[in-house]
Structures are given as C-alpha cells and as structure tokens.
N, C-alpha and C. Protein backbone atom coordinates (compact mmCIF):
# COMPACT_ATOMS: atom_id res chain seq x y z
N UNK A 1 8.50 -18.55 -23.34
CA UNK A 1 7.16 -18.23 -23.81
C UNK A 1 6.26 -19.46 -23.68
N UNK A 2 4.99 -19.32 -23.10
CA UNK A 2 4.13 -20.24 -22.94
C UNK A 2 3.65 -21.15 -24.17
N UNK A 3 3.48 -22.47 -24.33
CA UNK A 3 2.44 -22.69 -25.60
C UNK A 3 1.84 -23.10 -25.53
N UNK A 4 0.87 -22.77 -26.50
CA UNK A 4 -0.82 -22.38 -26.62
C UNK A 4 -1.39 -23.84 -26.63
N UNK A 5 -0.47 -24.61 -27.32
CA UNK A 5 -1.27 -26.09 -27.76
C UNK A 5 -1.39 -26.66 -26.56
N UNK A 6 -0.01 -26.41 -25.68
CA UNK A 6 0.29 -27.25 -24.16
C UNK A 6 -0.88 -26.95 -23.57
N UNK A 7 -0.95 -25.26 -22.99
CA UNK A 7 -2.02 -24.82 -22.68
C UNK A 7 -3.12 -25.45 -22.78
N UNK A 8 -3.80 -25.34 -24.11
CA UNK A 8 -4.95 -25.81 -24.31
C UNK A 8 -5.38 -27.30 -24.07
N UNK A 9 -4.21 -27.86 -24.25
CA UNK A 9 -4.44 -29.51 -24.01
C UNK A 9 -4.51 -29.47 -22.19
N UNK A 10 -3.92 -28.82 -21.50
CA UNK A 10 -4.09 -28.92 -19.85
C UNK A 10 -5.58 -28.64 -19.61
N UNK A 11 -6.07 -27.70 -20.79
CA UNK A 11 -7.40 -26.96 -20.23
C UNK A 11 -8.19 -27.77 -20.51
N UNK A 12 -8.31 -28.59 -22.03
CA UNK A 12 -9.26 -29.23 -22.15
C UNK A 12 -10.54 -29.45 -22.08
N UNK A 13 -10.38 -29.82 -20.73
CA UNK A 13 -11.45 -30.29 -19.63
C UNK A 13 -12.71 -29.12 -19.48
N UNK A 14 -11.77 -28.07 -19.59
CA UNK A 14 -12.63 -27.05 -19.06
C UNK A 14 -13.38 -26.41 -20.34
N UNK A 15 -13.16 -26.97 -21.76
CA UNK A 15 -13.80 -26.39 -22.55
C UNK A 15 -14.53 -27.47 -22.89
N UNK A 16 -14.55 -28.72 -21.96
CA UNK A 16 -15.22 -29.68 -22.28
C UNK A 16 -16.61 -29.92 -21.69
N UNK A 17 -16.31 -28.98 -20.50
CA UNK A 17 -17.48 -28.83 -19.72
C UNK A 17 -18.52 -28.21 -20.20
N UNK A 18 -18.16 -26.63 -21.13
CA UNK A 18 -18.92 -25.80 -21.48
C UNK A 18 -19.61 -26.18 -22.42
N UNK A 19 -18.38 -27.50 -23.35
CA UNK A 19 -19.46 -27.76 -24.16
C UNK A 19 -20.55 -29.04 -24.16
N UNK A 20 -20.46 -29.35 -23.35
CA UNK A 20 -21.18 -30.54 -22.68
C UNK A 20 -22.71 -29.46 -22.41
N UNK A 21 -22.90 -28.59 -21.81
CA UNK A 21 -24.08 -28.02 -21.67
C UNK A 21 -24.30 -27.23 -22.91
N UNK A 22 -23.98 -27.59 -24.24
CA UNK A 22 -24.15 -26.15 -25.13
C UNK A 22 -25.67 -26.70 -25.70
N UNK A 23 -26.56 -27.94 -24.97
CA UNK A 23 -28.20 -27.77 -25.33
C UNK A 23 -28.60 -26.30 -24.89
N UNK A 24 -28.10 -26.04 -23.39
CA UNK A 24 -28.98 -25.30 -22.64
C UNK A 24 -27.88 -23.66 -22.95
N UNK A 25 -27.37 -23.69 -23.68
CA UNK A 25 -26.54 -22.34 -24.59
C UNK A 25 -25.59 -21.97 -24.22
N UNK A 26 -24.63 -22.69 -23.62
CA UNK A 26 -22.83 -22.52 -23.25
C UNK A 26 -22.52 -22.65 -24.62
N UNK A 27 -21.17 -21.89 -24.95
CA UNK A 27 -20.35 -22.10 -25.93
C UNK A 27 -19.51 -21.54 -25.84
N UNK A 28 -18.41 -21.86 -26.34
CA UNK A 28 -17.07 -21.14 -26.46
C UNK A 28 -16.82 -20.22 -27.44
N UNK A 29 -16.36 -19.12 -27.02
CA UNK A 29 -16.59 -17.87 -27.57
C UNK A 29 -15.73 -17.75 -28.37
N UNK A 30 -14.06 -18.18 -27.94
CA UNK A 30 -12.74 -17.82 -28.74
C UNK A 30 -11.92 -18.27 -27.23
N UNK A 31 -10.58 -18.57 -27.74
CA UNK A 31 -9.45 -18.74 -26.95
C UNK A 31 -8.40 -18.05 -27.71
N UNK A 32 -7.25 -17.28 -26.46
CA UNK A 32 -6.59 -16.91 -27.29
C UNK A 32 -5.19 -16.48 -26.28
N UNK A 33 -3.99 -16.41 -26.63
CA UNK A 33 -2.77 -16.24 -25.15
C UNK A 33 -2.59 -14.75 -25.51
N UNK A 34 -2.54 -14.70 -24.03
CA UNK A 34 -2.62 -13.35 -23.62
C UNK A 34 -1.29 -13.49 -22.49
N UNK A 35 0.05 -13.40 -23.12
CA UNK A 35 0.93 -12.70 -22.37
C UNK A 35 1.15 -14.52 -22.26
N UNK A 36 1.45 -14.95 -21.15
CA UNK A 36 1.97 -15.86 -20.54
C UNK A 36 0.50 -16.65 -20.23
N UNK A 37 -0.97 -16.05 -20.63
CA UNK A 37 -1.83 -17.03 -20.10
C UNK A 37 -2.30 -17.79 -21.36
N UNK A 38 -3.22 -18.36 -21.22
CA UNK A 38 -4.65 -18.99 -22.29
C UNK A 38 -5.52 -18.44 -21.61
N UNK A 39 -6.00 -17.41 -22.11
CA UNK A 39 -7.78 -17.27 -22.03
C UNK A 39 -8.52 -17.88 -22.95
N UNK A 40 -10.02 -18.31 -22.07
CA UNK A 40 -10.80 -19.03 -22.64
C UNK A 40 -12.08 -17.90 -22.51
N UNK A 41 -12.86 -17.82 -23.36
CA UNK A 41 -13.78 -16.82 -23.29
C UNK A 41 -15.17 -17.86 -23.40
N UNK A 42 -16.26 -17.92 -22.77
CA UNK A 42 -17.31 -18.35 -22.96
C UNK A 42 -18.62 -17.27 -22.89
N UNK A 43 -19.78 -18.21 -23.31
CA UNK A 43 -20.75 -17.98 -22.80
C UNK A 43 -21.55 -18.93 -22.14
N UNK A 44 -22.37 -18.83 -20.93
CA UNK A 44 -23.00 -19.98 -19.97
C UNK A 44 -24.45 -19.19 -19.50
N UNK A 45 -25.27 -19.89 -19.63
CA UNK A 45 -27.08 -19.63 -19.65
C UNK A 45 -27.14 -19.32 -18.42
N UNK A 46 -26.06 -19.85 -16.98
CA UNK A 46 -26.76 -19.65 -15.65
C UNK A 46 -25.10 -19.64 -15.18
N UNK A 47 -25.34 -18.92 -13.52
CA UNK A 47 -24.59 -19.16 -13.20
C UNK A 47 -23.98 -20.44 -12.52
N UNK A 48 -25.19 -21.45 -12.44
CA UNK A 48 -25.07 -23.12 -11.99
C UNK A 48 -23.93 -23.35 -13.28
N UNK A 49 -24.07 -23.27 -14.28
CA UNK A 49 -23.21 -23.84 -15.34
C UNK A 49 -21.55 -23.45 -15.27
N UNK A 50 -22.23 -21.72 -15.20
CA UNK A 50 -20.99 -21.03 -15.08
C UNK A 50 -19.97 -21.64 -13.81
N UNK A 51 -20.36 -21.96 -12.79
CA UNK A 51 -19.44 -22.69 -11.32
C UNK A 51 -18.97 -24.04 -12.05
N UNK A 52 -19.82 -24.61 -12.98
CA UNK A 52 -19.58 -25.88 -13.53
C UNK A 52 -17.87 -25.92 -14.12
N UNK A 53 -17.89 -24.53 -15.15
CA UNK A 53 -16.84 -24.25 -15.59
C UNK A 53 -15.73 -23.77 -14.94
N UNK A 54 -16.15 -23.37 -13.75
CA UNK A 54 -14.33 -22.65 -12.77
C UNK A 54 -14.52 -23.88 -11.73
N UNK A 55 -15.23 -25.48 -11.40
CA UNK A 55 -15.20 -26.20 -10.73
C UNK A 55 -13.80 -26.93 -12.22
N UNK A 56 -14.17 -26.64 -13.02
CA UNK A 56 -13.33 -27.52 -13.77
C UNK A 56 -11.90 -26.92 -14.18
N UNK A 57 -12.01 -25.70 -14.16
CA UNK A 57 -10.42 -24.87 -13.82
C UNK A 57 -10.17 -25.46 -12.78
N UNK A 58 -10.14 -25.33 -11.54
CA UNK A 58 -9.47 -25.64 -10.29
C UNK A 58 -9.20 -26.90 -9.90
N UNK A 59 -10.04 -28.04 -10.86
CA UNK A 59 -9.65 -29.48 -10.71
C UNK A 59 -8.57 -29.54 -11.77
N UNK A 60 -8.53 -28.10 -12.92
CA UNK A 60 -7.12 -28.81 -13.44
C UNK A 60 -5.91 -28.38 -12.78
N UNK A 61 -6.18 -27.45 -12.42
CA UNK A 61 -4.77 -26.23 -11.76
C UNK A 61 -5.93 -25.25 -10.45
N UNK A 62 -5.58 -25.44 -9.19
CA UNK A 62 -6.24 -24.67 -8.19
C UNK A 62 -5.83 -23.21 -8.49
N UNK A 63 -4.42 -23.07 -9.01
CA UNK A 63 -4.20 -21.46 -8.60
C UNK A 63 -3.99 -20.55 -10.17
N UNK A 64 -3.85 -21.99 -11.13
CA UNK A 64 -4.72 -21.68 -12.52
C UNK A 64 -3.85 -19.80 -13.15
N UNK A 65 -2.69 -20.30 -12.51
CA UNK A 65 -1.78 -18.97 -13.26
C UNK A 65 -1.53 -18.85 -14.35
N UNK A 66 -1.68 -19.77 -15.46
CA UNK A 66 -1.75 -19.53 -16.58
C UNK A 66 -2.95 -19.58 -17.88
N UNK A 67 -4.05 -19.47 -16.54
CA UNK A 67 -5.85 -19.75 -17.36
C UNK A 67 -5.89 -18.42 -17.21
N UNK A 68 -7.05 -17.74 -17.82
CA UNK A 68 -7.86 -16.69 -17.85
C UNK A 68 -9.03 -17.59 -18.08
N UNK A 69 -10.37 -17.69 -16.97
CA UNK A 69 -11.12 -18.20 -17.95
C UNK A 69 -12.57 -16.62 -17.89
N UNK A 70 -12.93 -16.09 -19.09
CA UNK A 70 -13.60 -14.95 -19.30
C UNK A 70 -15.09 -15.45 -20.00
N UNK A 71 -16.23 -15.37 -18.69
CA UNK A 71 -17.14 -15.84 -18.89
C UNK A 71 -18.44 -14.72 -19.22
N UNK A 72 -19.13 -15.10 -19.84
CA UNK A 72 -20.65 -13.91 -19.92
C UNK A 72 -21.32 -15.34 -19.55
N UNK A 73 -22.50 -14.40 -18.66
CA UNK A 73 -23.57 -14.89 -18.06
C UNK A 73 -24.89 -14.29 -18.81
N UNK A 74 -25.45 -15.45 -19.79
CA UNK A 74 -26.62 -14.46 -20.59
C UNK A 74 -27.83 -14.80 -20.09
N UNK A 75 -28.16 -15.60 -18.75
CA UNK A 75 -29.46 -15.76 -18.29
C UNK A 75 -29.47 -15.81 -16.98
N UNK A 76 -30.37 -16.05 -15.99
CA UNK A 76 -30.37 -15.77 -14.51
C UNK A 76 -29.07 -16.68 -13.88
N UNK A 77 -29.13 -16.36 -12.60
CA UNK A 77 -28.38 -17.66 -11.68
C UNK A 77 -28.90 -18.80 -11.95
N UNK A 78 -30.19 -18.79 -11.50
CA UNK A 78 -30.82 -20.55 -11.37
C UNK A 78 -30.52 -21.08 -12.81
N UNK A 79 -30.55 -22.62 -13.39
CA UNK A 79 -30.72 -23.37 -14.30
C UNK A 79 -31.67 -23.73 -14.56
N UNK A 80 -32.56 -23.65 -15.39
CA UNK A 80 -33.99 -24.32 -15.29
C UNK A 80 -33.68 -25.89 -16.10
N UNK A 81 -34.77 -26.67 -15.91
CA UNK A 81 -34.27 -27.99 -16.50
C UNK A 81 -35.44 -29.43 -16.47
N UNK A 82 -35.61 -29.97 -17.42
CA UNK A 82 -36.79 -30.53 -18.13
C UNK A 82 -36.66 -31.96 -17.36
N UNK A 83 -37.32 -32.61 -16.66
CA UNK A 83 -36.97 -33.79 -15.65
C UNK A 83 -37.06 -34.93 -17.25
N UNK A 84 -35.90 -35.70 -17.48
CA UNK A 84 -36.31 -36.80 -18.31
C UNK A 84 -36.31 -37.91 -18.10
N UNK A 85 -36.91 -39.07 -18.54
CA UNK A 85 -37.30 -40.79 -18.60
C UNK A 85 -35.97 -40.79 -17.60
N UNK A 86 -36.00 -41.36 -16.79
CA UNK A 86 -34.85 -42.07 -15.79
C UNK A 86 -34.33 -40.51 -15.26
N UNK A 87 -34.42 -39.71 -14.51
CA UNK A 87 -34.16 -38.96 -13.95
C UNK A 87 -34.38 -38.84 -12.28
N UNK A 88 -33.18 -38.76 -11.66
CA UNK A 88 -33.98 -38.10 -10.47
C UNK A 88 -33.10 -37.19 -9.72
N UNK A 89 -33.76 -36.47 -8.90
CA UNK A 89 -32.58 -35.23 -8.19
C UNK A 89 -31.70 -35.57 -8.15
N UNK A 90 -30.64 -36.55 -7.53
CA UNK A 90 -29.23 -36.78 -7.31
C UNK A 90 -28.75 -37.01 -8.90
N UNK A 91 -29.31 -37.09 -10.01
CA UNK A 91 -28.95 -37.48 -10.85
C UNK A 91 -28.63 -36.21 -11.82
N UNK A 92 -29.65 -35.34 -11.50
CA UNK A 92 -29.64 -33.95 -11.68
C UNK A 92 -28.32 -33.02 -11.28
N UNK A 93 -28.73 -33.11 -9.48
CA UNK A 93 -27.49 -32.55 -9.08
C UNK A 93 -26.07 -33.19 -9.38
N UNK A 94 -25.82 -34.05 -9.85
CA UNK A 94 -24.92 -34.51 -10.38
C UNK A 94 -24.27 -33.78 -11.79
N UNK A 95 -25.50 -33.88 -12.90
CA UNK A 95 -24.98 -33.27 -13.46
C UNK A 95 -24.35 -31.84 -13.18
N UNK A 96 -25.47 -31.27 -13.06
CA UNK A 96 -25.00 -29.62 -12.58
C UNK A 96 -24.18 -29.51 -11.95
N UNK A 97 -23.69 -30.06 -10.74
CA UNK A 97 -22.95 -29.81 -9.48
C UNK A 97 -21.83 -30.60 -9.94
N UNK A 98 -21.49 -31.70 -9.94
CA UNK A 98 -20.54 -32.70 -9.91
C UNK A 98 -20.62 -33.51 -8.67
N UNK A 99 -21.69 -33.61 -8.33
CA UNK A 99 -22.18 -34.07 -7.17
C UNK A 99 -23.56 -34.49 -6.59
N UNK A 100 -24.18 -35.96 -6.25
CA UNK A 100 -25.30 -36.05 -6.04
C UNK A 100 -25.78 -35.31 -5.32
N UNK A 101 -24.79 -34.85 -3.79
CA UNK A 101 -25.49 -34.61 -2.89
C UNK A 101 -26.40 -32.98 -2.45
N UNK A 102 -26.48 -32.62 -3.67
CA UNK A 102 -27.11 -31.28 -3.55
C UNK A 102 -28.46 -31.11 -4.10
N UNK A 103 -29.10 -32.51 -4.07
CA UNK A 103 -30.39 -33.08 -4.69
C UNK A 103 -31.86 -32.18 -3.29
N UNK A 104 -31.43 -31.64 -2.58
CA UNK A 104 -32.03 -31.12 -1.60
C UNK A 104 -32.14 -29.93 -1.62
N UNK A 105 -31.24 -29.50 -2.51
CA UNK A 105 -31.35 -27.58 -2.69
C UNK A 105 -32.25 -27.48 -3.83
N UNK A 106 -32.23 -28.91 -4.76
CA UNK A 106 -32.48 -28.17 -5.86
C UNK A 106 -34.55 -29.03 -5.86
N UNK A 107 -34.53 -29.91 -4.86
CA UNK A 107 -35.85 -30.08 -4.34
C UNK A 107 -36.65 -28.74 -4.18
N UNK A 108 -35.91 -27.79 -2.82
CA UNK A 108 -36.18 -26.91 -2.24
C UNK A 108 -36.27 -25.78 -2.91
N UNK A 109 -35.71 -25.51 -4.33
CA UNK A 109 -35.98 -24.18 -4.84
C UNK A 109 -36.87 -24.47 -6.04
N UNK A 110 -37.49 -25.83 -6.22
CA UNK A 110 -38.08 -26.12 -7.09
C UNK A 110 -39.98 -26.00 -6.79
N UNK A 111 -39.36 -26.72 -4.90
CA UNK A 111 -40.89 -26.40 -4.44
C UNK A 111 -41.74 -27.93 -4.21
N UNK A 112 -40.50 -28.44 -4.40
CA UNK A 112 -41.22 -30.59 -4.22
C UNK A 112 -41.02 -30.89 -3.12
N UNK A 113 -41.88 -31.18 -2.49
CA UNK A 113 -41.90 -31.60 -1.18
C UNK A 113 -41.26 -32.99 -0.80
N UNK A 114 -41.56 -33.81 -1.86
CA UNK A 114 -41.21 -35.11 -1.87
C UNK A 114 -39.86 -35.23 -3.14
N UNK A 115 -38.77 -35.44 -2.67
CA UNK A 115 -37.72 -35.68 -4.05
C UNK A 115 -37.71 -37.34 -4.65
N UNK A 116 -38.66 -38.14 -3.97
CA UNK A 116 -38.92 -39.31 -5.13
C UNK A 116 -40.05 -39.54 -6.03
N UNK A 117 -40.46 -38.07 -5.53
CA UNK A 117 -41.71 -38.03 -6.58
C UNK A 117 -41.45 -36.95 -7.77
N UNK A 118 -41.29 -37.28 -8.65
CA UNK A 118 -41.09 -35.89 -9.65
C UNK A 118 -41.56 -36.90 -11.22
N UNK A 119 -41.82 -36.34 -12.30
CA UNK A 119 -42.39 -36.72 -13.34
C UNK A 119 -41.67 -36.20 -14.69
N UNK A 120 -41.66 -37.20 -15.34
CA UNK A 120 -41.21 -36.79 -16.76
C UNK A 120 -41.84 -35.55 -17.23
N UNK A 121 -40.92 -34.88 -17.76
CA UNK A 121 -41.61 -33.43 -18.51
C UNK A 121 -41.95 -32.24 -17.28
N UNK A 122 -41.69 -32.75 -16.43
CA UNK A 122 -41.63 -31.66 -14.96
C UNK A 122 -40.45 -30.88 -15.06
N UNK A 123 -40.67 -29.27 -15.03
CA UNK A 123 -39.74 -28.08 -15.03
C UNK A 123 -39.25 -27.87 -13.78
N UNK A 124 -38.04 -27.91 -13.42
CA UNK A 124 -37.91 -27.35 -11.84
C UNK A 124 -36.38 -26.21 -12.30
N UNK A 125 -35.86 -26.10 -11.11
CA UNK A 125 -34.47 -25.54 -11.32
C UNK A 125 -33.98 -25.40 -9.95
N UNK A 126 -32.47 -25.55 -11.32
CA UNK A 126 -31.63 -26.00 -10.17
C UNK A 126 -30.58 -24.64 -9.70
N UNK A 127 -30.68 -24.68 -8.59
CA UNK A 127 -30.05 -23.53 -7.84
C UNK A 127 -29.06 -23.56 -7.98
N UNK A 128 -28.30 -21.88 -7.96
CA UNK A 128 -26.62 -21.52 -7.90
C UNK A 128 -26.65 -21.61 -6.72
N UNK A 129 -25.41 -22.67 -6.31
CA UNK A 129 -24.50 -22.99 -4.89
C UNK A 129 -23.78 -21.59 -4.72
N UNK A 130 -23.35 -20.97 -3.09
CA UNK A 130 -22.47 -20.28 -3.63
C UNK A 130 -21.40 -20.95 -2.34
C-alpha cells in the first residue's frame, strides 16, 4: 500500500507551485489517496498557472503513476498581470513559464511593440503556451 506522507513529500513541489501564485487565486483544494495514487485537487485563475502546475508534476515524476493532479480552471487561459518596480518580460515569463525565453509571446499578446519599454502599473497578459 502506497504512503500518503511519502507521496506527499515527492509532490511537494507541486503544491508549492500552486501556492506560490495563490495572490492571483490558486489554492489547494484537498489531497487525498485514491487507491495506489495521491490526488491533489486545486484551483488555478488561468490556464498559464494551471501548465505551471503539471510543468511541476513532470519535473517530479514524467509518467507521475502515482499523482492524480485534479485541477479547476476558474478564469480564462491568459494570466493577466500588474508590471512591478524592477520588472521586465523575461522576468515575467520566467515567472509564469519557468523560463525567460517566452518574453516575446507575452510582448505579442499584450500588444507592446517594444519589450524594453513597459511601465510600472502597466496591465498586460501573459499567454497560455500550448
């Protein structure tokens, strides 16, 4: 029989993610073993967040046979997101993505022509990769 604590300590990560965004309204819903797995139940504002969370399943376990992770999506795909003091796209796409280099998608769905120009308190959003 699987255990839950083991489980949960492998997963960690992945409930660490969700709650790392719970400004913008991720949270963890309940966990609970189901048979031989750990399900993790959330909720995530976008689906940018939501990839955030199965980017972090698959960096713990790719084939993740003993995760369930059971997500609700309570707001669009895109992320919307408030540019702050020391910010800039790669810094952005970083967060969101786990990766600078998607500072060009999220230029492009924002509508900035220029990505070293952007301003404190500037709304843009950041696009679901698929």
């Amino acid at each position: 029989m699987a255990d839950q604590a083991a489980l949960e300590q492998k997963y960690a990560s992945v409930g660490q993610v969700i709650s790392d965004f719970a400004e913008y309204g991720a949270k963890i819903d309940g966990n609970f073993m189901d048979g031989e797995k750990l399900v993790l139940k959330a909720t995530v504002p976008s689906k940018v967040i939501g990839n955030r969370a199965w980017d972090a399943t698959k960096a713990v376990d790719p084939q993740y046979a003993d995760f369930e992770l059971q997500l609700t999506q309570s707001g669009p795909d895109e992320q919307p997101y408030t540019i702050k003091a020391g910010d800039n796209l790669s810094k952005v796409s970083e967060l969101f993505y786990g990766s600078a280099k998607h500072y060009a998608q999220i230029a492009e769905a924002s509508g900035i022509d220029n990505p070293d120009h952007i301003q404190v308190g500037q709304e843009i959003k950041v696009p679901a990769l698929d």
